[in-house]
C-alpha atoms as a PDB file:
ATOM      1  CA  UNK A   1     -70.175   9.119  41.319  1.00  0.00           C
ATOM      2  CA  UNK A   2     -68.224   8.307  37.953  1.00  0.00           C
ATOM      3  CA  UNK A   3     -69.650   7.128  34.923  1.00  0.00           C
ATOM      4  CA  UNK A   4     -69.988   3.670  34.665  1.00  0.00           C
ATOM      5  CA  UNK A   5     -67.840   1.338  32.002  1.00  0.00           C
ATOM      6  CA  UNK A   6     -68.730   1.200  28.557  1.00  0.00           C
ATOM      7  CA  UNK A   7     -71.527  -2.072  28.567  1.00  0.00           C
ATOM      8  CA  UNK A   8     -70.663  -4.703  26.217  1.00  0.00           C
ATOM      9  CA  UNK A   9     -73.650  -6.750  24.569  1.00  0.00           C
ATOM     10  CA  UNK A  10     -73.838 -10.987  24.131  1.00  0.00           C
ATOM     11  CA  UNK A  11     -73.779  -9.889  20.699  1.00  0.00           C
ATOM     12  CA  UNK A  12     -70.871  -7.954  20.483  1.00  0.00           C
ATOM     13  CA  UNK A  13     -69.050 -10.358  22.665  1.00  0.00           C
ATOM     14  CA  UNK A  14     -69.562 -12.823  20.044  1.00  0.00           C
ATOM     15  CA  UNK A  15     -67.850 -10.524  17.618  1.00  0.00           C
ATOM     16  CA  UNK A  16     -64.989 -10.220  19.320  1.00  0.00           C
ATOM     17  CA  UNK A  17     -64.642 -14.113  20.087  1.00  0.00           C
ATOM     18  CA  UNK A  18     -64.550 -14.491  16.514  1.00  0.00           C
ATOM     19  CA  UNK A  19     -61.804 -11.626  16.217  1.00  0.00           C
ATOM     20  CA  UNK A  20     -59.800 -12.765  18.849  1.00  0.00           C
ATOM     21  CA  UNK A  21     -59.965 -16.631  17.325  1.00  0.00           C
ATOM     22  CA  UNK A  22     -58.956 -15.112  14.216  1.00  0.00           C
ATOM     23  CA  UNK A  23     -56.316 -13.443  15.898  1.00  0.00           C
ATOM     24  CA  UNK A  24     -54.760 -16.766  17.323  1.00  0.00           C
ATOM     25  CA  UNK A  25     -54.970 -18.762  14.069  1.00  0.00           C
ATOM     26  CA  UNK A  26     -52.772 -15.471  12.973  1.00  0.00           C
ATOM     27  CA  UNK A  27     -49.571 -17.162  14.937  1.00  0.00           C
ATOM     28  CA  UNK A  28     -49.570 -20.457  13.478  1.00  0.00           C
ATOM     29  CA  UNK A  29     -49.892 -19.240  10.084  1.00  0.00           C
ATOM     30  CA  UNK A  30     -46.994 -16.933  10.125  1.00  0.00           C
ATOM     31  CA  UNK A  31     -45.005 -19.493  11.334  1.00  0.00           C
ATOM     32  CA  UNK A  32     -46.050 -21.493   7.890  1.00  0.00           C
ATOM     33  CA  UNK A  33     -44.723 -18.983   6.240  1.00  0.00           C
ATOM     34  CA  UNK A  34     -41.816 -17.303   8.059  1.00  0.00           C
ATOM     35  CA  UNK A  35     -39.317 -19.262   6.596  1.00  0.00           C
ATOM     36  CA  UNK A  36     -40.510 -18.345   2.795  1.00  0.00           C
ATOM     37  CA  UNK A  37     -39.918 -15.079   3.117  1.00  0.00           C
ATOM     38  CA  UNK A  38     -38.004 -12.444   4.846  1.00  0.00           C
ATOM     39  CA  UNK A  39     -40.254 -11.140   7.880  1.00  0.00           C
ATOM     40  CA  UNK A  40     -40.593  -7.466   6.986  1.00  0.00           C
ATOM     41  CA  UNK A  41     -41.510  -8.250   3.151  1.00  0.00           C
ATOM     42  CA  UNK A  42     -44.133 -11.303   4.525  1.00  0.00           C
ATOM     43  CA  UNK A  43     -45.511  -8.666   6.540  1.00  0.00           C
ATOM     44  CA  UNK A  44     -45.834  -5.957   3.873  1.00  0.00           C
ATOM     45  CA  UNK A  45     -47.735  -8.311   1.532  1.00  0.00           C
ATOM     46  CA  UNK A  46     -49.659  -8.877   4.287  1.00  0.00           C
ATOM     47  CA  UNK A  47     -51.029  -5.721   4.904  1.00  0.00           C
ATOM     48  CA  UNK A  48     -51.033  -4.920   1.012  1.00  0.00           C
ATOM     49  CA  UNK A  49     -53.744  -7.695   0.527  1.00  0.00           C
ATOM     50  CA  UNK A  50     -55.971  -7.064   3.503  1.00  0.00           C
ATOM     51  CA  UNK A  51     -55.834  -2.870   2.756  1.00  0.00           C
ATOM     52  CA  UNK A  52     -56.611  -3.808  -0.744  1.00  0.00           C
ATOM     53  CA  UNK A  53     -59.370  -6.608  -0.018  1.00  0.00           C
ATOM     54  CA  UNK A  54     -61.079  -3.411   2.039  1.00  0.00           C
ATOM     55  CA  UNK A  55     -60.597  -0.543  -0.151  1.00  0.00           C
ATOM     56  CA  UNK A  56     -61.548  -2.217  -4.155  1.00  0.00           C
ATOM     57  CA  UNK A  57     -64.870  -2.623  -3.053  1.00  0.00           C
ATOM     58  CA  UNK A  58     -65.132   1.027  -1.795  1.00  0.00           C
ATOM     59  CA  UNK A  59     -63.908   2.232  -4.571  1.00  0.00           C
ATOM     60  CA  UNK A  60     -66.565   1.702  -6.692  1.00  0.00           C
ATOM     61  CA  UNK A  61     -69.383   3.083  -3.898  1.00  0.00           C
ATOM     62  CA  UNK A  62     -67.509   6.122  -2.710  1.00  0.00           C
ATOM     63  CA  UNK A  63     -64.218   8.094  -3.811  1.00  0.00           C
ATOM     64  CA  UNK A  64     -65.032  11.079  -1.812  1.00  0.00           C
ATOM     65  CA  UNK A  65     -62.721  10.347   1.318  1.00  0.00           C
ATOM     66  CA  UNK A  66     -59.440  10.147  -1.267  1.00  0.00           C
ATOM     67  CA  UNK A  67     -59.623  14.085  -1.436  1.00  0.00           C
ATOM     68  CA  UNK A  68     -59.895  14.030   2.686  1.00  0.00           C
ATOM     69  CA  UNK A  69     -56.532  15.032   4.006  1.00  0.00           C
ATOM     70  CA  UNK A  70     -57.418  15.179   7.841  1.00  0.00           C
ATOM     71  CA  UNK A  71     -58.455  11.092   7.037  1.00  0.00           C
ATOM     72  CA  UNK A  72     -55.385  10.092   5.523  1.00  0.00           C
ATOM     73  CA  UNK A  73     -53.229  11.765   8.738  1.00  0.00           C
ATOM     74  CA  UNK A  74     -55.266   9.697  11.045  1.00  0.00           C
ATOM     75  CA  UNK A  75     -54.460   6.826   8.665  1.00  0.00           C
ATOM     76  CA  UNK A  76     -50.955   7.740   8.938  1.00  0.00           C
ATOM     77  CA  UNK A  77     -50.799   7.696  12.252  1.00  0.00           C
ATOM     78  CA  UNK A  78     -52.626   4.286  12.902  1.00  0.00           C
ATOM     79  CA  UNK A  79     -50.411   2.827  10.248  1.00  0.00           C
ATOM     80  CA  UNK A  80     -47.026   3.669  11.590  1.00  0.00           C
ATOM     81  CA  UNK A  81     -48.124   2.234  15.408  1.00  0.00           C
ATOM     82  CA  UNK A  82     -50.469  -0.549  14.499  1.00  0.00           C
ATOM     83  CA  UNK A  83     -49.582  -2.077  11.222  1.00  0.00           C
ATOM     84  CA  UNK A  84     -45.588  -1.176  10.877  1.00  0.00           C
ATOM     85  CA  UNK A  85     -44.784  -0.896  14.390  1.00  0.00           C
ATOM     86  CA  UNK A  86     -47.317  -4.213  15.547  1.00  0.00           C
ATOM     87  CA  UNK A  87     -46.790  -6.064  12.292  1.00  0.00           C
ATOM     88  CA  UNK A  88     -43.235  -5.473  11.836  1.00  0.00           C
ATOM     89  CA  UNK A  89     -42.224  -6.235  15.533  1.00  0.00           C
ATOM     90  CA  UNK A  90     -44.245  -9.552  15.855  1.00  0.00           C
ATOM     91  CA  UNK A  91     -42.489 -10.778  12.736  1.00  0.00           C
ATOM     92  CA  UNK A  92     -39.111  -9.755  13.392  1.00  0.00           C
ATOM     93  CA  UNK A  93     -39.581 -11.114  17.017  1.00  0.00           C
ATOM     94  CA  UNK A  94     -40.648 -14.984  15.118  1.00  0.00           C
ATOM     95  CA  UNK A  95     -38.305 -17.430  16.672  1.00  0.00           C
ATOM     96  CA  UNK A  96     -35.745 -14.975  18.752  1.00  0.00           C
ATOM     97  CA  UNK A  97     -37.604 -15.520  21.681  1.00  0.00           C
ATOM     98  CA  UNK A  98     -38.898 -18.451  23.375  1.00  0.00           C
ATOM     99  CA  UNK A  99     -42.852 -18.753  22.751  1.00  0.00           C
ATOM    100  CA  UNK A 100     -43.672 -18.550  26.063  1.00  0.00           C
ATOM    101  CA  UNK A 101     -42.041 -15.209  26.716  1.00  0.00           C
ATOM    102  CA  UNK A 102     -43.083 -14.363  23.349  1.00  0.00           C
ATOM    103  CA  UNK A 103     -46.603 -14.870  24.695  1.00  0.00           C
ATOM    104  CA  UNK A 104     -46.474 -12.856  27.881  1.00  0.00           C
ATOM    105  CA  UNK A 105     -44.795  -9.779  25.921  1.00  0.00           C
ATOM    106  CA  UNK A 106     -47.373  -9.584  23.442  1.00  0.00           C
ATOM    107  CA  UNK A 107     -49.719  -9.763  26.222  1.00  0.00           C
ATOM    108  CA  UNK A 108     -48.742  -6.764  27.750  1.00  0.00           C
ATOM    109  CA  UNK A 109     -50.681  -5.110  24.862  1.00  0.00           C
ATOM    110  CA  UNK A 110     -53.876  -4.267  26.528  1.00  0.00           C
ATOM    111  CA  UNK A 111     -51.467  -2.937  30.202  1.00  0.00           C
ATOM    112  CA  UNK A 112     -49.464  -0.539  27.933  1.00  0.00           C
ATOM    113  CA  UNK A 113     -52.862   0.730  26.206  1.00  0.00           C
ATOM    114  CA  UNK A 114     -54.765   1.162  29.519  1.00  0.00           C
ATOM    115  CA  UNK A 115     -52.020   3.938  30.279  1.00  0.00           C
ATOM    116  CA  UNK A 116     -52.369   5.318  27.154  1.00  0.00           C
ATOM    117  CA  UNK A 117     -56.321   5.443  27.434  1.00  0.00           C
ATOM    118  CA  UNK A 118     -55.891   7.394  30.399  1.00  0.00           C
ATOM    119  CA  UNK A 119     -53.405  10.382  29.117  1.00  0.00           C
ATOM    120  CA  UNK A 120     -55.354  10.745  25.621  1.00  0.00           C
ATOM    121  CA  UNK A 121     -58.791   9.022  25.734  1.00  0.00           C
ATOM    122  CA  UNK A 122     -59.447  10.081  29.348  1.00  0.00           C
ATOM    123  CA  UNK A 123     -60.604   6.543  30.169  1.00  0.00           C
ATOM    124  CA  UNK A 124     -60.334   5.956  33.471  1.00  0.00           C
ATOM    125  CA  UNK A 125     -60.098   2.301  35.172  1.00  0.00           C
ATOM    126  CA  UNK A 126     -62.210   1.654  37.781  1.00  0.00           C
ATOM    127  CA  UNK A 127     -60.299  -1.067  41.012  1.00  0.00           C
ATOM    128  CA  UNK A 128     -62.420  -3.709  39.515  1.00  0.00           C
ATOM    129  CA  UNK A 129     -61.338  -3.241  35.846  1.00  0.00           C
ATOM    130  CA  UNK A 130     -57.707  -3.306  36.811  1.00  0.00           C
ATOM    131  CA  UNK A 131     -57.867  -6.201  39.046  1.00  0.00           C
ATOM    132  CA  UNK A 132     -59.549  -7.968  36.047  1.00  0.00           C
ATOM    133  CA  UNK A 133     -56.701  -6.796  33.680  1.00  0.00           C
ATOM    134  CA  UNK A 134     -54.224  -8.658  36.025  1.00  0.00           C
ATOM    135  CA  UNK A 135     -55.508 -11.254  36.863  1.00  0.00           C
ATOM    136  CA  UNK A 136     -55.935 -12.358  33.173  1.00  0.00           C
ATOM    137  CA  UNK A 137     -52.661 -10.842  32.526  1.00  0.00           C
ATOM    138  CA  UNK A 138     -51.884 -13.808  35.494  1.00  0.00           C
ATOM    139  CA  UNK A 139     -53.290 -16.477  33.128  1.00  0.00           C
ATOM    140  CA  UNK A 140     -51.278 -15.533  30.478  1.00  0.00           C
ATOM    141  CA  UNK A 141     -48.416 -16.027  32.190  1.00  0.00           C
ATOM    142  CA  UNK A 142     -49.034 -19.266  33.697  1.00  0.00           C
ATOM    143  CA  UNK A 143     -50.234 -20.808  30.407  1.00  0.00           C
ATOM    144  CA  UNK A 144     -46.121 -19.228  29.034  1.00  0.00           C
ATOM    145  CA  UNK A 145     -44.887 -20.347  32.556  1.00  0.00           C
ATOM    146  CA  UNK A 146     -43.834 -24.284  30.974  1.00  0.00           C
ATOM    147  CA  UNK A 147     -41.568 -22.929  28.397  1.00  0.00           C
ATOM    148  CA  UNK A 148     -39.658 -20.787  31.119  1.00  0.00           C
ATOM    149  CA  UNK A 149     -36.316 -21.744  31.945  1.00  0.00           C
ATOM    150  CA  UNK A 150     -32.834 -20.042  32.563  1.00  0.00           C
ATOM    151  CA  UNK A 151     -31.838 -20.584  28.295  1.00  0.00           C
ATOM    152  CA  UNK A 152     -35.685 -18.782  27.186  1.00  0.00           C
ATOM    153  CA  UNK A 153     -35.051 -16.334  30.425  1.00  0.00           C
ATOM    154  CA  UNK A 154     -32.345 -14.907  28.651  1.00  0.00           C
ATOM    155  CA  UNK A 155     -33.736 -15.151  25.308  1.00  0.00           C
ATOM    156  CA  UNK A 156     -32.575 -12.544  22.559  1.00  0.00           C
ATOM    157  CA  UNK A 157     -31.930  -9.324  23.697  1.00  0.00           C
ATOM    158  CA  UNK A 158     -33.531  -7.936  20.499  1.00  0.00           C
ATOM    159  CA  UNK A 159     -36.216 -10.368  19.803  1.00  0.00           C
ATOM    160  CA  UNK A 160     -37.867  -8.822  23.549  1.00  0.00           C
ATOM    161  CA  UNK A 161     -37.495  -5.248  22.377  1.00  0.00           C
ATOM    162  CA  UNK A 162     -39.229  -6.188  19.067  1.00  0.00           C
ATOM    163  CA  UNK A 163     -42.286  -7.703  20.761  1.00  0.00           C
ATOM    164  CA  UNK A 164     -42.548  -5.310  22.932  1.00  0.00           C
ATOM    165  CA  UNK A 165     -42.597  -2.252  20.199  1.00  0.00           C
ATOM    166  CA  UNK A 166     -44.848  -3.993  18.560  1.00  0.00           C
ATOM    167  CA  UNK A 167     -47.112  -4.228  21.531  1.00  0.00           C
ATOM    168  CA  UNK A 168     -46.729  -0.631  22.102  1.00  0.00           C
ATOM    169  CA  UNK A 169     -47.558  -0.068  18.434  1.00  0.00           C
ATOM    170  CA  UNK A 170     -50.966  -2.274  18.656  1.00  0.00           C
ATOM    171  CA  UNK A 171     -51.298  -0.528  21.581  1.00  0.00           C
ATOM    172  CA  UNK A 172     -51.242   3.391  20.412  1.00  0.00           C
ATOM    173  CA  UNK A 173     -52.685   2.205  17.162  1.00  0.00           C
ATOM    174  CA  UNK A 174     -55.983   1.090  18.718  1.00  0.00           C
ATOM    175  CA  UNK A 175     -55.846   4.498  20.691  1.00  0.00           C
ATOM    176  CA  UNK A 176     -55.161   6.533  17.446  1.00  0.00           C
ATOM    177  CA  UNK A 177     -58.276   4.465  16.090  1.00  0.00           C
ATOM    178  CA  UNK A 178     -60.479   4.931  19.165  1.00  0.00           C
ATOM    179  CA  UNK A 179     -60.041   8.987  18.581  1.00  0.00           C
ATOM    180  CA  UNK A 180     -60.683   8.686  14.626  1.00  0.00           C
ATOM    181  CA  UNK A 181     -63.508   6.640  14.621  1.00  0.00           C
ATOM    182  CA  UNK A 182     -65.791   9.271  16.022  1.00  0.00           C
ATOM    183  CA  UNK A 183     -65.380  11.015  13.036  1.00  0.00           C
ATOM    184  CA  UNK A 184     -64.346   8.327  10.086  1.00  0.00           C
ATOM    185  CA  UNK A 185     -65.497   4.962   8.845  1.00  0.00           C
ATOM    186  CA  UNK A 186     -63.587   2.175  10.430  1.00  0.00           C
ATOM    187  CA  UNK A 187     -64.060   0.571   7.152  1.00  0.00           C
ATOM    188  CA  UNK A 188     -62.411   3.306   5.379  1.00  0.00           C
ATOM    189  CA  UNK A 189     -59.734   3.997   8.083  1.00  0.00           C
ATOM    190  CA  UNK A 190     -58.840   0.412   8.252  1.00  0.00           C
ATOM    191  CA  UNK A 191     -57.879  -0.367   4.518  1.00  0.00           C
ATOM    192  CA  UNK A 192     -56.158   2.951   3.946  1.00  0.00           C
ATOM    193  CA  UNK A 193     -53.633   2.669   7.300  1.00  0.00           C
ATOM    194  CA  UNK A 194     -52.762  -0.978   5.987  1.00  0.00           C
ATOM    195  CA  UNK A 195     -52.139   0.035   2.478  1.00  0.00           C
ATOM    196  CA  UNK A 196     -49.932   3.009   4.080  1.00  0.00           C
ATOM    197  CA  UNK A 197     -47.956   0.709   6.149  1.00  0.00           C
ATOM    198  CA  UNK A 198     -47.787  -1.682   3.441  1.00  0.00           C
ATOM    199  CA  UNK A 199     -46.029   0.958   1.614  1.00  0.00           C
ATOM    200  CA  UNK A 200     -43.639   1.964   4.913  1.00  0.00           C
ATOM    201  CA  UNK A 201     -42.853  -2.025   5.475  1.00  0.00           C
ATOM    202  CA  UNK A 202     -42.045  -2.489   1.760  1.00  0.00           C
ATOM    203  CA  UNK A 203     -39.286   0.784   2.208  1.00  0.00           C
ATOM    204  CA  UNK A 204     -38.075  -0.751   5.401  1.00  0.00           C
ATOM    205  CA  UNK A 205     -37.551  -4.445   3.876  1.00  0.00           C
ATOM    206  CA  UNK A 206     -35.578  -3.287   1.032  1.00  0.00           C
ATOM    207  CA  UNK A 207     -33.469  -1.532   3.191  1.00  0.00           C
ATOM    208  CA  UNK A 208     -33.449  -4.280   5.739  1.00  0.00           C
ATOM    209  CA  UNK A 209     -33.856  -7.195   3.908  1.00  0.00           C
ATOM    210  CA  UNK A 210     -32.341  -5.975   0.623  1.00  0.00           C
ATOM    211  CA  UNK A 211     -33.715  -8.409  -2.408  1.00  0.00           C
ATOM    212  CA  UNK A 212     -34.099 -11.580  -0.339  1.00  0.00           C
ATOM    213  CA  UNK A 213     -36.635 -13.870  -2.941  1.00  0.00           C
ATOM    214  CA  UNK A 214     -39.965 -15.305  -1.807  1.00  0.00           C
ATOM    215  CA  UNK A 215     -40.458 -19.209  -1.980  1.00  0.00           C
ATOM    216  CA  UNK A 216     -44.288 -18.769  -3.297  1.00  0.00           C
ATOM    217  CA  UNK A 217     -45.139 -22.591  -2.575  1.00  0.00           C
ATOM    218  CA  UNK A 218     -48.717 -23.430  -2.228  1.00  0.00           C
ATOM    219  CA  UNK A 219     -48.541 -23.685   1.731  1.00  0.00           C
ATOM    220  CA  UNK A 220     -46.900 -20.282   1.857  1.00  0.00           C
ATOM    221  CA  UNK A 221     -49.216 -18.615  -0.380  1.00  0.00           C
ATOM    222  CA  UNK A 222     -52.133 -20.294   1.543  1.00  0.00           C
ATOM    223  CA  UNK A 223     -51.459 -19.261   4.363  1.00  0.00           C
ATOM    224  CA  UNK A 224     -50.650 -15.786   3.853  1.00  0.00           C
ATOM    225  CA  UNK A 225     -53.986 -15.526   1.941  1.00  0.00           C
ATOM    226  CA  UNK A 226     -55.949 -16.578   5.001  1.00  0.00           C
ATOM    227  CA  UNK A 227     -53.808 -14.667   7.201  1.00  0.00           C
ATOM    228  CA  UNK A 228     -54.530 -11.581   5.470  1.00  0.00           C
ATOM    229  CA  UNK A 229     -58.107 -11.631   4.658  1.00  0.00           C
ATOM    230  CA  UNK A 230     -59.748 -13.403   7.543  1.00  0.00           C
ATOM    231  CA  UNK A 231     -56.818 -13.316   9.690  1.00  0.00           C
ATOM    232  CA  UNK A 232     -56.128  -9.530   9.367  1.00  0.00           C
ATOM    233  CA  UNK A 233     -58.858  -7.791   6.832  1.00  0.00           C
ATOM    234  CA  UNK A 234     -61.884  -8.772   8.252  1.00  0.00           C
ATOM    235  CA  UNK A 235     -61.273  -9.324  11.965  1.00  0.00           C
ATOM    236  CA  UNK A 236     -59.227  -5.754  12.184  1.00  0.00           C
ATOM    237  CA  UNK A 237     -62.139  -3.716  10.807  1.00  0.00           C
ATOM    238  CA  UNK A 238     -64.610  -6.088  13.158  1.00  0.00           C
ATOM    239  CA  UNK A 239     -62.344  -4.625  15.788  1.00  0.00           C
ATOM    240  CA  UNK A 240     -62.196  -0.846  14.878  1.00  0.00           C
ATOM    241  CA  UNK A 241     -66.261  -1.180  14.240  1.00  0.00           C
ATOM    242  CA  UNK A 242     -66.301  -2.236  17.945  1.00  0.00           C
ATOM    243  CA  UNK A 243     -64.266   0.216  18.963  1.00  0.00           C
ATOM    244  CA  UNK A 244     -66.817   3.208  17.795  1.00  0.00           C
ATOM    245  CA  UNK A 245     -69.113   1.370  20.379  1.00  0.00           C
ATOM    246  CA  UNK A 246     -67.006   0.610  23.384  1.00  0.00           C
ATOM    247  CA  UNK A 247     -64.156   2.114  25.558  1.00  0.00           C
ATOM    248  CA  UNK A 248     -61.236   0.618  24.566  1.00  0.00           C
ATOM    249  CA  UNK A 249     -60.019  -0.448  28.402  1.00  0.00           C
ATOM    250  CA  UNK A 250     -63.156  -2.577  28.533  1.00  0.00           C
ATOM    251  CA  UNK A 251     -62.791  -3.855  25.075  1.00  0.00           C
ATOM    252  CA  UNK A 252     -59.216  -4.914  24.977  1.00  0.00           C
ATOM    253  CA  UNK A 253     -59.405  -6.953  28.039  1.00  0.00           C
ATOM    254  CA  UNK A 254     -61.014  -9.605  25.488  1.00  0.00           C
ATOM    255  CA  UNK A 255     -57.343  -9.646  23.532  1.00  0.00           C
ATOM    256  CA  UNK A 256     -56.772 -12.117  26.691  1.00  0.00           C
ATOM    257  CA  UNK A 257     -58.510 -14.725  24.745  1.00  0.00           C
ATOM    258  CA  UNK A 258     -56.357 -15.061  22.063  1.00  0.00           C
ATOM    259  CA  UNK A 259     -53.832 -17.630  24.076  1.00  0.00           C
ATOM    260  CA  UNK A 260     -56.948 -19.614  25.031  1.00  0.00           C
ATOM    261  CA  UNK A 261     -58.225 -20.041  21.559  1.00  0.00           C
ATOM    262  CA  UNK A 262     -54.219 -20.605  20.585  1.00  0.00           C
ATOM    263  CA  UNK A 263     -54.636 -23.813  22.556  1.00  0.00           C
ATOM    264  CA  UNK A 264     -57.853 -24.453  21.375  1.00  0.00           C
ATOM    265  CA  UNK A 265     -56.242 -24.671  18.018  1.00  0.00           C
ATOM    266  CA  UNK A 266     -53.404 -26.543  19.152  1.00  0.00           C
ATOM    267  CA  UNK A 267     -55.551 -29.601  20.091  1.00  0.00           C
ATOM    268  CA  UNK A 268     -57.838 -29.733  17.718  1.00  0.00           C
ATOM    269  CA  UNK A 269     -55.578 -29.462  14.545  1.00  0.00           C
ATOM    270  CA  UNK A 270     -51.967 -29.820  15.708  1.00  0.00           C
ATOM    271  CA  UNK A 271     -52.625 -32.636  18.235  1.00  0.00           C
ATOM    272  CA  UNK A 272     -50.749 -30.747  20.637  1.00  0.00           C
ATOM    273  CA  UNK A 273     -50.926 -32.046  24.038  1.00  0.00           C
ATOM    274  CA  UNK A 274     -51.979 -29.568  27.358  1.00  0.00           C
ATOM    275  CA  UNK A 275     -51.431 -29.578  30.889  1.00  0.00           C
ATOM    276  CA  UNK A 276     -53.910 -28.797  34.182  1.00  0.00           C
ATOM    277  CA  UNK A 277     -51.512 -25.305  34.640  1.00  0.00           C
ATOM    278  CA  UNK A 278     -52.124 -24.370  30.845  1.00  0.00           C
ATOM    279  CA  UNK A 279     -56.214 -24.773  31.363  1.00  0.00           C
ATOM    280  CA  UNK A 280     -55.972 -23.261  34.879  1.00  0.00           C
ATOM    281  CA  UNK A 281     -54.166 -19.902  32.955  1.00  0.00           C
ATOM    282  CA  UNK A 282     -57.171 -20.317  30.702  1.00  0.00           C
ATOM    283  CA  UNK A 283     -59.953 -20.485  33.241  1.00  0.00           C
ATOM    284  CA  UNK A 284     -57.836 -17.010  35.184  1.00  0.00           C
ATOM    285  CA  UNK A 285     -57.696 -15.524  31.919  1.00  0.00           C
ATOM    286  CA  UNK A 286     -61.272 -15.991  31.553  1.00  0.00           C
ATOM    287  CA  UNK A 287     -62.306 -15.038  34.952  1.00  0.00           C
ATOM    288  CA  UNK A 288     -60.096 -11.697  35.026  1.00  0.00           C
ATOM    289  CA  UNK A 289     -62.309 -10.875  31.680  1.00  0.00           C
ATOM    290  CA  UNK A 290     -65.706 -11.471  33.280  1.00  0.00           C
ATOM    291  CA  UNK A 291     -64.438  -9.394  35.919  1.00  0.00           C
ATOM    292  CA  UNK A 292     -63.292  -6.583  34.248  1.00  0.00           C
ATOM    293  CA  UNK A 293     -65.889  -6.242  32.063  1.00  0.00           C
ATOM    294  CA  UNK A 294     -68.961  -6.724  33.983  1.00  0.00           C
ATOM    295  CA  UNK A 295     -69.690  -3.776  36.127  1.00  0.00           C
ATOM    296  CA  UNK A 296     -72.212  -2.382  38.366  1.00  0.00           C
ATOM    297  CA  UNK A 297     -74.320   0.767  37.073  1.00  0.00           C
ATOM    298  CA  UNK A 298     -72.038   3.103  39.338  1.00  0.00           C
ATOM    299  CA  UNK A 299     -68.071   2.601  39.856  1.00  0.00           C
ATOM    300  CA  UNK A 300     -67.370   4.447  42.928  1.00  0.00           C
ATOM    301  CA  UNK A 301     -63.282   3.994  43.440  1.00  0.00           C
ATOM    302  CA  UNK A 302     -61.712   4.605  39.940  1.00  0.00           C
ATOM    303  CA  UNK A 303     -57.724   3.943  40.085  1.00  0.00           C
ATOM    304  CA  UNK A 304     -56.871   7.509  38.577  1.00  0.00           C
ATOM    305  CA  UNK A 305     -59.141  10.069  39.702  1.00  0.00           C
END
């Protein structure tokens, strides 16, 4: 007999609604403010505000983690895959690709991670918790499927690779979390890696992006405030607290809801307009995620064994 998944509470599922929501108003916002400044810069700021929204506070309740070297190379680590590998890909990716391919790339977050899990978390998927992975990983791509055609097919050759390094970056970065928050504060962890890969975003846009200016308009600096804070401050460190809890497989099956609450969004403050195949890749998202994540007290078939 194996061990049985990592259980997930009514509570904690509420949490991560409320990340993954966040995480969907993320999209529209940075296309508010892609065109006001170059994407590696936008991105930088980004992370520069949310790190420092976490670590002020902490500042003046505990200093003793500054002097902890083994916490700032975990830090490092997380900050090179999640923040400048996930951050900078998804913005340099922003209109090279059609969005429904840009959707299903991104999507392939939680796939890439479950074969990570296995090789350095030694989580192991049960039949079940796979079959649940793709069949929401299904939904996904028949929500994208109306924006396919032969033009978005093609698409930019370097717009795909950029999503998908920045998948693989959110990806490792959530494993490199999973193994640190054993021993750190997700708190802690989470506003030091974005201040660190503020700092490795703001090297790579001056070399990128050289001294391209910033349009600071009200809408821009809006919405970069509420895509940093609530967006990105206080839904990431929701995330990593959830993380100490539950194995990441199980956990990141929920990232499937982020398209659903994307058109969620769409109707109710863009008056976008939806078709039957868009809610029937909702309602298979949904059902692959009660699927994977509601198990029996014994898994007896694993997929890796």
């Amino acid at each position: 007999m194996k061990k049985a998944l990592s259980k997930i509470n009514f509570f904690q599922i509420l949490i991560v609604c409320f990340v993954t929501f966040m995480w969907a108003t993320c999209f529209p916002l940075i296309e508010m403010g892609h065109r006001a400044a170059p994407p590696l810069k936008f991105a930088a700021i980004r992370s520069l505000i949310a790190g420092s929204v976490i670590l002020i506070p902490i500042l003046f309740i505990n200093r003793n983690w500054i002097t902890d070297k083994a916490l700032w190379k975990h830090s490092l680590y997380i900050s090179i895959t999640y923040t400048v590998f996930g951050f900078g890909g998804m913005f340099l990716a922003d209109s090279r690709v059609s969005p429904g391919i840009a959707t299903v790339l991104a999507n392939t977050q939680p796939l890439i991670a479950a074969v990570l899990c296995y090789f350095f978390l030694q989580e192991k998927m049960t039949i079940k918790n796979l079959i649940g992975l793709l069949i929401s990983f299904s939904g996904i791509i028949l929500i994208a499927s109306k924006s396919f055609s032969s033009d978005s097919l093609q698409g930019s050759f370097i717009g795909t690779l950029f999503i998908l390094f920045g998948a693989f970056g959110t990806g490792a970065g959530n494993v490199f979390m999973k193994r640190a928050v054993k021993t750190y504060s997700p708190l802690v962890l989470t506003g030091v890696q974005f201040v660190l890969g503020s700092a490795i975003l703001f090297v790579a846009s001056y070399f990128y992006e050289g001294s391209a200016p910033i349009n600071w308009h009200p809408a821009f600096f809006w919405s970069l405030m509420i895509l940093a804070i609530p967006g990105t401050a206080v839904s990431t460190v929701l995330w990593f607290m959830l993380l100490k809890k539950i194995q990441l497989n199980v956990l990141n099956i929920f990232s499937f809801l982020t398209p659903a609450f994307g058109i969620l969004i769409g109707i109710s403050f863009f008056n976008e307009k939806y078709s039957l195949l868009d809610f029937s890749g909702v309602l298979l998202a949904l059902f692959g995620i009660y699927l994977a994540t509601t198990s029996t007290k014994t898994e007896k078939y694993n997929v890796i064994t």
